[in-house]
Every structure is written in C-alpha cells, then in structure tokens.
N, C-alpha and C. Protein backbone atom coordinates (compact mmCIF):
# COMPACT_ATOMS: atom_id res chain seq x y z
N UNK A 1 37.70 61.65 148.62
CA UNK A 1 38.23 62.70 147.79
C UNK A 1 39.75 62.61 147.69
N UNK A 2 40.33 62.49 148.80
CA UNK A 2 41.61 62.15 148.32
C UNK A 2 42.30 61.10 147.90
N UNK A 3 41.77 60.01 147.78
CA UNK A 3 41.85 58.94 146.97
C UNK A 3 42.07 59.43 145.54
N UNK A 4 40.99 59.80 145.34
CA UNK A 4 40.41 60.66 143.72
C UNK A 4 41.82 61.45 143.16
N UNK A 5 42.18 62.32 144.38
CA UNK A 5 43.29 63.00 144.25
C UNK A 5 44.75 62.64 143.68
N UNK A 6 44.81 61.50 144.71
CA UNK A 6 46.31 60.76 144.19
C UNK A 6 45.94 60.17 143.27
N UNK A 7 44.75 59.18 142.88
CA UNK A 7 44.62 58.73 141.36
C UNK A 7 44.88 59.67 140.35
N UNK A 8 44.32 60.74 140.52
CA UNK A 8 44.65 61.65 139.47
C UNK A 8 46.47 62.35 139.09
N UNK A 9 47.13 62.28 140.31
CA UNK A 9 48.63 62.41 140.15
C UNK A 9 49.07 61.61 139.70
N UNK A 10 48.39 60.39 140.13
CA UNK A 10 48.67 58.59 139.15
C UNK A 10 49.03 58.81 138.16
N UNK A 11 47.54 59.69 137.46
CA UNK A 11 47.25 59.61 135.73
C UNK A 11 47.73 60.45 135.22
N UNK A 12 48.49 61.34 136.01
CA UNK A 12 49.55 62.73 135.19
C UNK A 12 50.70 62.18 134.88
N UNK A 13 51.14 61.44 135.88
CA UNK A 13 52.69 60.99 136.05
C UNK A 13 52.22 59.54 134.31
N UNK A 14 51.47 59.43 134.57
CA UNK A 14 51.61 58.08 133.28
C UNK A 14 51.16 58.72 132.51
N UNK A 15 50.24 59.10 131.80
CA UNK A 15 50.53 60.14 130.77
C UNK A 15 51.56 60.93 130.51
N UNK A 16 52.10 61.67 131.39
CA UNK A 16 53.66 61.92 131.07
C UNK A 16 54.96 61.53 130.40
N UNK A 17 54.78 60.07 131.16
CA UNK A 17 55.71 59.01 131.33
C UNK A 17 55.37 58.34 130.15
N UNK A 18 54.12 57.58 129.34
CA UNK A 18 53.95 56.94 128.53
C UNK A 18 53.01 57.01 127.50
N UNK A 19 52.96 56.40 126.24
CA UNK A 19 52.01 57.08 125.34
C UNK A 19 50.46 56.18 125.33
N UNK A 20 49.80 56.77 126.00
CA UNK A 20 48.48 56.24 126.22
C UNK A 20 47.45 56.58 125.42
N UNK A 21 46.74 55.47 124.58
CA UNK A 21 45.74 55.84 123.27
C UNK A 21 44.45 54.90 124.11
N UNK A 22 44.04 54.46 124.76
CA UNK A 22 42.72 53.79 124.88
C UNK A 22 42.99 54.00 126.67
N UNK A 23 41.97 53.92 127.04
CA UNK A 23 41.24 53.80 128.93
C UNK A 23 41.87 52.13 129.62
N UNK A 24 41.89 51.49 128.23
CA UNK A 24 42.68 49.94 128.65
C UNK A 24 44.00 50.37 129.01
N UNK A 25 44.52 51.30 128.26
CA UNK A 25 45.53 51.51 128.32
C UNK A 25 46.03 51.69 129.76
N UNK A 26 45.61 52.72 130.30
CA UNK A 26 45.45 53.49 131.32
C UNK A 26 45.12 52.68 132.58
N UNK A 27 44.03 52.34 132.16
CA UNK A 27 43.29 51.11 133.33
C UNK A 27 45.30 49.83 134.19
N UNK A 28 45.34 49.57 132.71
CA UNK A 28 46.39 48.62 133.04
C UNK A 28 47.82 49.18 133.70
N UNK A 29 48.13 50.49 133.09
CA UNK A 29 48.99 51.18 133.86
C UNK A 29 48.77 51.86 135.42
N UNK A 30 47.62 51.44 135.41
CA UNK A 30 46.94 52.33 137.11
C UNK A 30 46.95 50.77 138.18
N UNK A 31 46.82 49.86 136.87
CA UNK A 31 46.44 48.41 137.52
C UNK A 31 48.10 48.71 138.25
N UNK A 32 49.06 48.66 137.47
CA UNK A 32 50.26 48.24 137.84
C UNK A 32 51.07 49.32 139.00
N UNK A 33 50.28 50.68 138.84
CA UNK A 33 50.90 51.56 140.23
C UNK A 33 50.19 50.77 141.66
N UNK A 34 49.03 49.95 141.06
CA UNK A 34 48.25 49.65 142.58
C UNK A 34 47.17 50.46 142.70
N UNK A 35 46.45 50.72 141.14
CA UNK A 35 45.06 51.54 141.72
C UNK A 35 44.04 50.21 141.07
N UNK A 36 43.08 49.80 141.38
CA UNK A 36 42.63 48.86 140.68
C UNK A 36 40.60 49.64 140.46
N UNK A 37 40.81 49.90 139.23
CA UNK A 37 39.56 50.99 138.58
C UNK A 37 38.72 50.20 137.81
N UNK A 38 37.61 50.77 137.83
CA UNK A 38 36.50 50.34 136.78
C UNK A 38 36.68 51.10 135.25
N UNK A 39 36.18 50.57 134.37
CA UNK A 39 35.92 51.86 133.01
C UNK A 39 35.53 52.92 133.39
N UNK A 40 34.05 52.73 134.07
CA UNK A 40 33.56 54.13 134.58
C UNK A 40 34.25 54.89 135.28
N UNK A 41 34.90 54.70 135.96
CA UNK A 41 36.04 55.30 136.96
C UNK A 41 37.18 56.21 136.13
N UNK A 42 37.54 55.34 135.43
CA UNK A 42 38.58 55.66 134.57
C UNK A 42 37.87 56.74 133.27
N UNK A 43 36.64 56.82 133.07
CA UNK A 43 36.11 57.59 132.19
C UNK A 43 36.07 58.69 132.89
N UNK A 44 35.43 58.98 134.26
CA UNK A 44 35.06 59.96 134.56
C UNK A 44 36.27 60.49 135.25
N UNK A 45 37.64 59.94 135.44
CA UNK A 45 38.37 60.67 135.83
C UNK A 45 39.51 61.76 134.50
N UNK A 46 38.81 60.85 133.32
CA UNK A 46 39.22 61.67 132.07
C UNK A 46 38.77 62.74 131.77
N UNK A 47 37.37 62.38 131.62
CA UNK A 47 36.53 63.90 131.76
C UNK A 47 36.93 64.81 132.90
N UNK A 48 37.03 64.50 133.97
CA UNK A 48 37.23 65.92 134.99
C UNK A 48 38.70 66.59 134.29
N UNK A 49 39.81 65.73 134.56
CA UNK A 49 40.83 66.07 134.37
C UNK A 49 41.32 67.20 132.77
N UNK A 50 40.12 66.84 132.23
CA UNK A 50 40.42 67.50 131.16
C UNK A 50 41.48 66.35 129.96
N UNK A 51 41.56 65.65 130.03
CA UNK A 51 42.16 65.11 128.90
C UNK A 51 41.45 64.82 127.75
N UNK A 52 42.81 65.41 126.81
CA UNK A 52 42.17 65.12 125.42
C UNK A 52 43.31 64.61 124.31
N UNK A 53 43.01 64.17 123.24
CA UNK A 53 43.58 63.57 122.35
C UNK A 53 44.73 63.99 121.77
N UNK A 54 45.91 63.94 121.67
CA UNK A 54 46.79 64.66 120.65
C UNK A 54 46.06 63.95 119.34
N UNK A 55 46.92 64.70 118.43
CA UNK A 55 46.54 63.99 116.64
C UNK A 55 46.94 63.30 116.60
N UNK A 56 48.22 62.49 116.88
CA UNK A 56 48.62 61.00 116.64
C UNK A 56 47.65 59.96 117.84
N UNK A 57 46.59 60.63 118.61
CA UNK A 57 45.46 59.19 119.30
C UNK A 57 45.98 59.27 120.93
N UNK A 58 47.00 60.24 121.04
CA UNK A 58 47.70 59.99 122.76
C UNK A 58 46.72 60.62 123.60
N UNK A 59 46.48 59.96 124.75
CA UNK A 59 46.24 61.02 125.76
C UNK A 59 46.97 62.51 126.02
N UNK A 60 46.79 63.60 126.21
CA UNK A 60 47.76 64.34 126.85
C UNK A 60 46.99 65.79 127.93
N UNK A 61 47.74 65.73 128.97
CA UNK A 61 46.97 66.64 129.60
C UNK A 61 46.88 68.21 129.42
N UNK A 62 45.73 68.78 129.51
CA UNK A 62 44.91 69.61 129.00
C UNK A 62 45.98 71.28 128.30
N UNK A 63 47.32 71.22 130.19
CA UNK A 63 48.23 72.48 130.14
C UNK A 63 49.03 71.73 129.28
N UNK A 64 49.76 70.61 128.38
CA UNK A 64 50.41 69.85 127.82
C UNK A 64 49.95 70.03 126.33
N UNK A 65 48.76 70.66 126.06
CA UNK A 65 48.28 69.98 124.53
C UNK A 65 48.88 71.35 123.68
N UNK A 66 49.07 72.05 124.28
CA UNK A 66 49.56 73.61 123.69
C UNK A 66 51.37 73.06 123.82
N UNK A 67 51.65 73.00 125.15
CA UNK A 67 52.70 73.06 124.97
C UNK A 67 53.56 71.88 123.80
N UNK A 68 52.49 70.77 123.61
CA UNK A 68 52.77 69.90 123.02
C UNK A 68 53.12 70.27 121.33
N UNK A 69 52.17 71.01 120.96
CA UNK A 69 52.31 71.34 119.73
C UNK A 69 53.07 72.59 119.45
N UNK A 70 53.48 73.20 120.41
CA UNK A 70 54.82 73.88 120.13
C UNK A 70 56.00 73.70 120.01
N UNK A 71 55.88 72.51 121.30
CA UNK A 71 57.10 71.95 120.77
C UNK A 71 57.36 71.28 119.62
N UNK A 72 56.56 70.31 118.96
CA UNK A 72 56.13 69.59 117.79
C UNK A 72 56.85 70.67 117.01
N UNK A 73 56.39 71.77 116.64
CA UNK A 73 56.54 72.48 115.69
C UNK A 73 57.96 73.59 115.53
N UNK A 74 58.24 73.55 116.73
CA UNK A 74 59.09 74.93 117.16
C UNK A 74 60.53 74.29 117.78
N UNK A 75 60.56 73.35 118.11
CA UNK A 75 61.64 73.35 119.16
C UNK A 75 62.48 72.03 118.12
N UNK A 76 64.39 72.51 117.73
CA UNK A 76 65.15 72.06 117.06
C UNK A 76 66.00 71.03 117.54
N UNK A 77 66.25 71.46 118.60
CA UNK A 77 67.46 70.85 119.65
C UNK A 77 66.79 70.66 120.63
N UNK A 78 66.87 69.66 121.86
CA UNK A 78 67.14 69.51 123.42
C UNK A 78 68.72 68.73 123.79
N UNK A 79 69.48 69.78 124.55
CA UNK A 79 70.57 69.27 125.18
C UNK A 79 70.69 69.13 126.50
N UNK A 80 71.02 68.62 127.36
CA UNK A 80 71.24 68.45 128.78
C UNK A 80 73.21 68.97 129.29
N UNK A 81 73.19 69.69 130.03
CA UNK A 81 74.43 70.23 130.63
C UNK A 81 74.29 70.15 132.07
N UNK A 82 74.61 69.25 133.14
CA UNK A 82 74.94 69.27 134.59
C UNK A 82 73.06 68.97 134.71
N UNK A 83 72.30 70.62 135.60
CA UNK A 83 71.66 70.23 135.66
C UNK A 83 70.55 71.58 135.08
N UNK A 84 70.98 71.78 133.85
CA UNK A 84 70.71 72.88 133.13
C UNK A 84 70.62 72.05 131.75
N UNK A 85 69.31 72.66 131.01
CA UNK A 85 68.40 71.97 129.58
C UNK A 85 68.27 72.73 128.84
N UNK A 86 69.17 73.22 127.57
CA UNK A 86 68.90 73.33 126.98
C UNK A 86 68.54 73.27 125.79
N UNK A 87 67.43 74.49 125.41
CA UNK A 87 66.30 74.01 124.50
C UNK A 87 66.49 75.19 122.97
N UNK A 88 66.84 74.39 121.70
CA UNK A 88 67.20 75.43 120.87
C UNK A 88 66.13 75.50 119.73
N UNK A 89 65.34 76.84 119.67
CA UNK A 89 64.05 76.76 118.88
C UNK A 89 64.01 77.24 117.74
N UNK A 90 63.21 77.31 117.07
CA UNK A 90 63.43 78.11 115.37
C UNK A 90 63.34 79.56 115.60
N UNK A 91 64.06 80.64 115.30
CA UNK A 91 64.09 81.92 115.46
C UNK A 91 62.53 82.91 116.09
N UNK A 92 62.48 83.45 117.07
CA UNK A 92 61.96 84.08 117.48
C UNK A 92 60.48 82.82 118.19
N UNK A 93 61.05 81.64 118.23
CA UNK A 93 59.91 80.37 118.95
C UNK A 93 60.10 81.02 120.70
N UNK A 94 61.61 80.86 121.33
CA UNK A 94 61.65 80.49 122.42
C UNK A 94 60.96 80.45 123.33
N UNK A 95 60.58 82.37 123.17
CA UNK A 95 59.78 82.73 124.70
C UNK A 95 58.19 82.31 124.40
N UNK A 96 57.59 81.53 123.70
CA UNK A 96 56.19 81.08 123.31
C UNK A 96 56.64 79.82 124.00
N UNK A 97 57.78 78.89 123.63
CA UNK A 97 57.75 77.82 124.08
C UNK A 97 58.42 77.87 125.94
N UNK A 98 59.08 78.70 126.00
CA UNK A 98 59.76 78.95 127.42
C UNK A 98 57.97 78.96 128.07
N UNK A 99 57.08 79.55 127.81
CA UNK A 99 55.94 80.10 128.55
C UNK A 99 55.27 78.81 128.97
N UNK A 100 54.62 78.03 127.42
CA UNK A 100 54.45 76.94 127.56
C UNK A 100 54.99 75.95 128.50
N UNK A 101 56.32 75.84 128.76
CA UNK A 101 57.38 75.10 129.56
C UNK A 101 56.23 75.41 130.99
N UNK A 102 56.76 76.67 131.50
CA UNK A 102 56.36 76.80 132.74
C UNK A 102 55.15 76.42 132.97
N UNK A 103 54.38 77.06 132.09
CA UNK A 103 52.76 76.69 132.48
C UNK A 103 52.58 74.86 132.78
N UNK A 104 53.30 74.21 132.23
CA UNK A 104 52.76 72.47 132.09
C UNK A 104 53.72 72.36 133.51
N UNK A 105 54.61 73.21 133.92
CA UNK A 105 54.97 72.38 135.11
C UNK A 105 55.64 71.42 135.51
N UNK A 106 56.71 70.78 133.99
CA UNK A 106 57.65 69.46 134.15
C UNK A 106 58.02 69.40 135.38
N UNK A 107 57.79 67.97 136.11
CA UNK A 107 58.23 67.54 136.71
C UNK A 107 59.95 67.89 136.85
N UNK A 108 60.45 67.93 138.02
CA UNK A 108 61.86 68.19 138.08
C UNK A 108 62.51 69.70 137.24
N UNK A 109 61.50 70.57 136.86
CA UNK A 109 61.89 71.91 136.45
C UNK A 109 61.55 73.09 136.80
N UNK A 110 62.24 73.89 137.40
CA UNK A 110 62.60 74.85 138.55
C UNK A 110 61.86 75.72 137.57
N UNK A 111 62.20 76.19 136.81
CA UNK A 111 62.15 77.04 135.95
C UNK A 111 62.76 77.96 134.66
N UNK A 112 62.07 78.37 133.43
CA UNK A 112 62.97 78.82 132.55
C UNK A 112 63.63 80.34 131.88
N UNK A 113 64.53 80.62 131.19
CA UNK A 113 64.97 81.79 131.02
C UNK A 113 64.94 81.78 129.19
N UNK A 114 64.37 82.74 128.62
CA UNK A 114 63.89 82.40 126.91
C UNK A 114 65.11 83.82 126.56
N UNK A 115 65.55 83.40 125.16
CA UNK A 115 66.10 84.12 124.08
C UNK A 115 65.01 84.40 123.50
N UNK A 116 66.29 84.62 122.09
CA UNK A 116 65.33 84.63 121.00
C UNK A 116 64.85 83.16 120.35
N UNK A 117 66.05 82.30 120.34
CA UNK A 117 65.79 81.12 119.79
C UNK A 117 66.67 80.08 120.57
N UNK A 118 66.77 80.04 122.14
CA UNK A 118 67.34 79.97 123.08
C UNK A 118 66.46 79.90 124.47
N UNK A 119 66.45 78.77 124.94
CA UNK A 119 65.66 78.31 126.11
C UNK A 119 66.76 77.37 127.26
N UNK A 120 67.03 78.13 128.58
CA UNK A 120 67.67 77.68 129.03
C UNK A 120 66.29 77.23 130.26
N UNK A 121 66.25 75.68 131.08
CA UNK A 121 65.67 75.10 132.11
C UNK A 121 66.78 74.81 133.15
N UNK A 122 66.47 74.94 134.12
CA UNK A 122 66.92 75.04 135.67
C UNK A 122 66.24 73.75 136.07
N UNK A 123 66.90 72.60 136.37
CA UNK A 123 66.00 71.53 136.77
C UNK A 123 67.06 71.23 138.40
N UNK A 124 65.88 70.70 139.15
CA UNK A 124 66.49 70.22 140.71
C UNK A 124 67.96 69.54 140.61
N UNK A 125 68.14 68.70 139.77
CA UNK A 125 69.65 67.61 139.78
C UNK A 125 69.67 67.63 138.15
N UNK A 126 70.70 67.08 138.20
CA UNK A 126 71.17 66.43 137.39
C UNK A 126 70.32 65.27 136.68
N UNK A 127 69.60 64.44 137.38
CA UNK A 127 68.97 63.37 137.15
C UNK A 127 67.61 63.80 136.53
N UNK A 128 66.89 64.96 137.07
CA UNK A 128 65.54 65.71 137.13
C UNK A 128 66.10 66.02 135.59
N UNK A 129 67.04 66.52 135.71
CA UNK A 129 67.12 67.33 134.38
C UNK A 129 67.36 65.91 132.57
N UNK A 130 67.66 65.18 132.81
CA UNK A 130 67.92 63.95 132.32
C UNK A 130 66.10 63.56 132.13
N UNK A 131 65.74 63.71 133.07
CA UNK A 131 63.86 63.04 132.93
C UNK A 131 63.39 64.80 132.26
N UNK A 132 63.71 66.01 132.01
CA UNK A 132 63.24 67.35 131.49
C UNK A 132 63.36 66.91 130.22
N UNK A 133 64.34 66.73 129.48
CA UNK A 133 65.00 66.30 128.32
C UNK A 133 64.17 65.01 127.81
N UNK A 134 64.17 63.88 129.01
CA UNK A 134 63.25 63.29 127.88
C UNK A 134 61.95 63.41 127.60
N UNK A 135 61.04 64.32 128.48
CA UNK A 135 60.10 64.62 128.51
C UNK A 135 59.41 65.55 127.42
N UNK A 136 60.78 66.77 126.69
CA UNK A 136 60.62 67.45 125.58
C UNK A 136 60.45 66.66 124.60
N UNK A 137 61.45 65.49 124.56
CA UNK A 137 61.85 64.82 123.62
C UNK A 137 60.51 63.59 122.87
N UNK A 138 59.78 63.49 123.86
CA UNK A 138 58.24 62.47 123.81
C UNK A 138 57.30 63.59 123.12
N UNK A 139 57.58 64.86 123.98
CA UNK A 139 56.25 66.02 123.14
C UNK A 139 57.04 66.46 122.11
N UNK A 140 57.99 66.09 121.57
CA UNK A 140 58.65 66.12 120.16
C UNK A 140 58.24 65.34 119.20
N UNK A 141 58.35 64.43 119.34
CA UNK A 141 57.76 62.98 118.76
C UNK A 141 56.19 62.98 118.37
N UNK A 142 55.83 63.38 119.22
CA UNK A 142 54.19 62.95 119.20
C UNK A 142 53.35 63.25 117.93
C-alpha cells in the first residue's frame, strides 16, 4: 500500500509538472522517476486517482479540473514579487479563483488572500513561489 502511495505522489507531481495526453506518456515519465509499471498498473492507478481529461487531451487531477478552467477563463495576469504571487482576474473572478487555488493545494503555496479582481499567494520562498507562477501559468495555457 505504500508503494501505491508514493506512486501516486509520483503521478501528481508529473501531471503537475508536465502535459500528459496518453498512459505511455505517463508510464515513461514514472519510468524515469524510477517506478517501472505495467499498463494495467498505470490504468488502475488513473481510475482510483480520479483523473480525467482536460479539453485540449491533458491529464489533470480531479481538485485541478475546476480550478483549471477558471483559471483558463478568469485569470489576466500572474506576477511574482519576493515570495508573494500575484494573481490579477477579470472583475469580481478572484475569490472563485482564490478558492479554487486553495482547494488544489499548489505545491509551495501557503495560502491565499482574494479581492475583487486581486489574488494575492503566500508561497514558502522565493523559489516555491517562481514554481506557483508557473504552475498558474500551464493551467492558463491548457
């Protein structure tokens, strides 16, 4: 079971980190942390986990697919200051997307404070906050 476990932090952190459309995909990026999986393996750890498709074919995880398309839709600006992110949204977006923020849990983010169209993130460093930013910036894109 805890094998299962860290594979599955495996497959958050690379989904996060990269845009994954097929189980090859995945398979080969798990190959390269040092997990070495079957299809089946790799299927059924999709299904538990809850992953599902964005519209452009990505993997994305399950608390991610909301926040994903808010940001998509809502969020204008990402700036980085020290170790403070902020996030500038279309009038009256913020605190939908501030919520979203928290719920997915970015890596390296403490937590956020919403305007109206104004999202300030609290990330651990400087550096954390540099990986917050690009992390908006991928569920921007998508």
């Amino acid at each position: 079971m805890r094998k299962r476990q860290q594979r599955h932090d495996i497959i958050r952190d690379i989904i996060r980190e990269h845009n994954v459309k097929t189980q090859r995909d995945l398979a080969d990026q798990l190959q390269a942390a040092g997990y070495d999986c079957t299809q089946a393996t790799i299927s059924r750890d999709i299904m538990d986990m809850g992953l599902v498709k964005s519209r452009d074919g990505y993997y994305v995880l399950p608390e991610e697919m909301r926040l994903q398309r808010m940001v998509s839709e809502l969020v204008e600006e990402v700036h980085v200051a020290g170790n403070l992110i902020v996030v500038k949204t279309f009038s009256g977006g913020a605190a939908g997307v501030s919520a979203a923020l928290d719920k997915a849990s970015l890596r390296g983010a403490l937590g956020t404070v919403a305007g109206d169209n104004t999202i300030m993130i609290a990330a651990e460093s400087p550096e954390a906050a540099i990986e917050v930013e690009r992390a908006i910036d991928r569920l921007r894109r998508r």
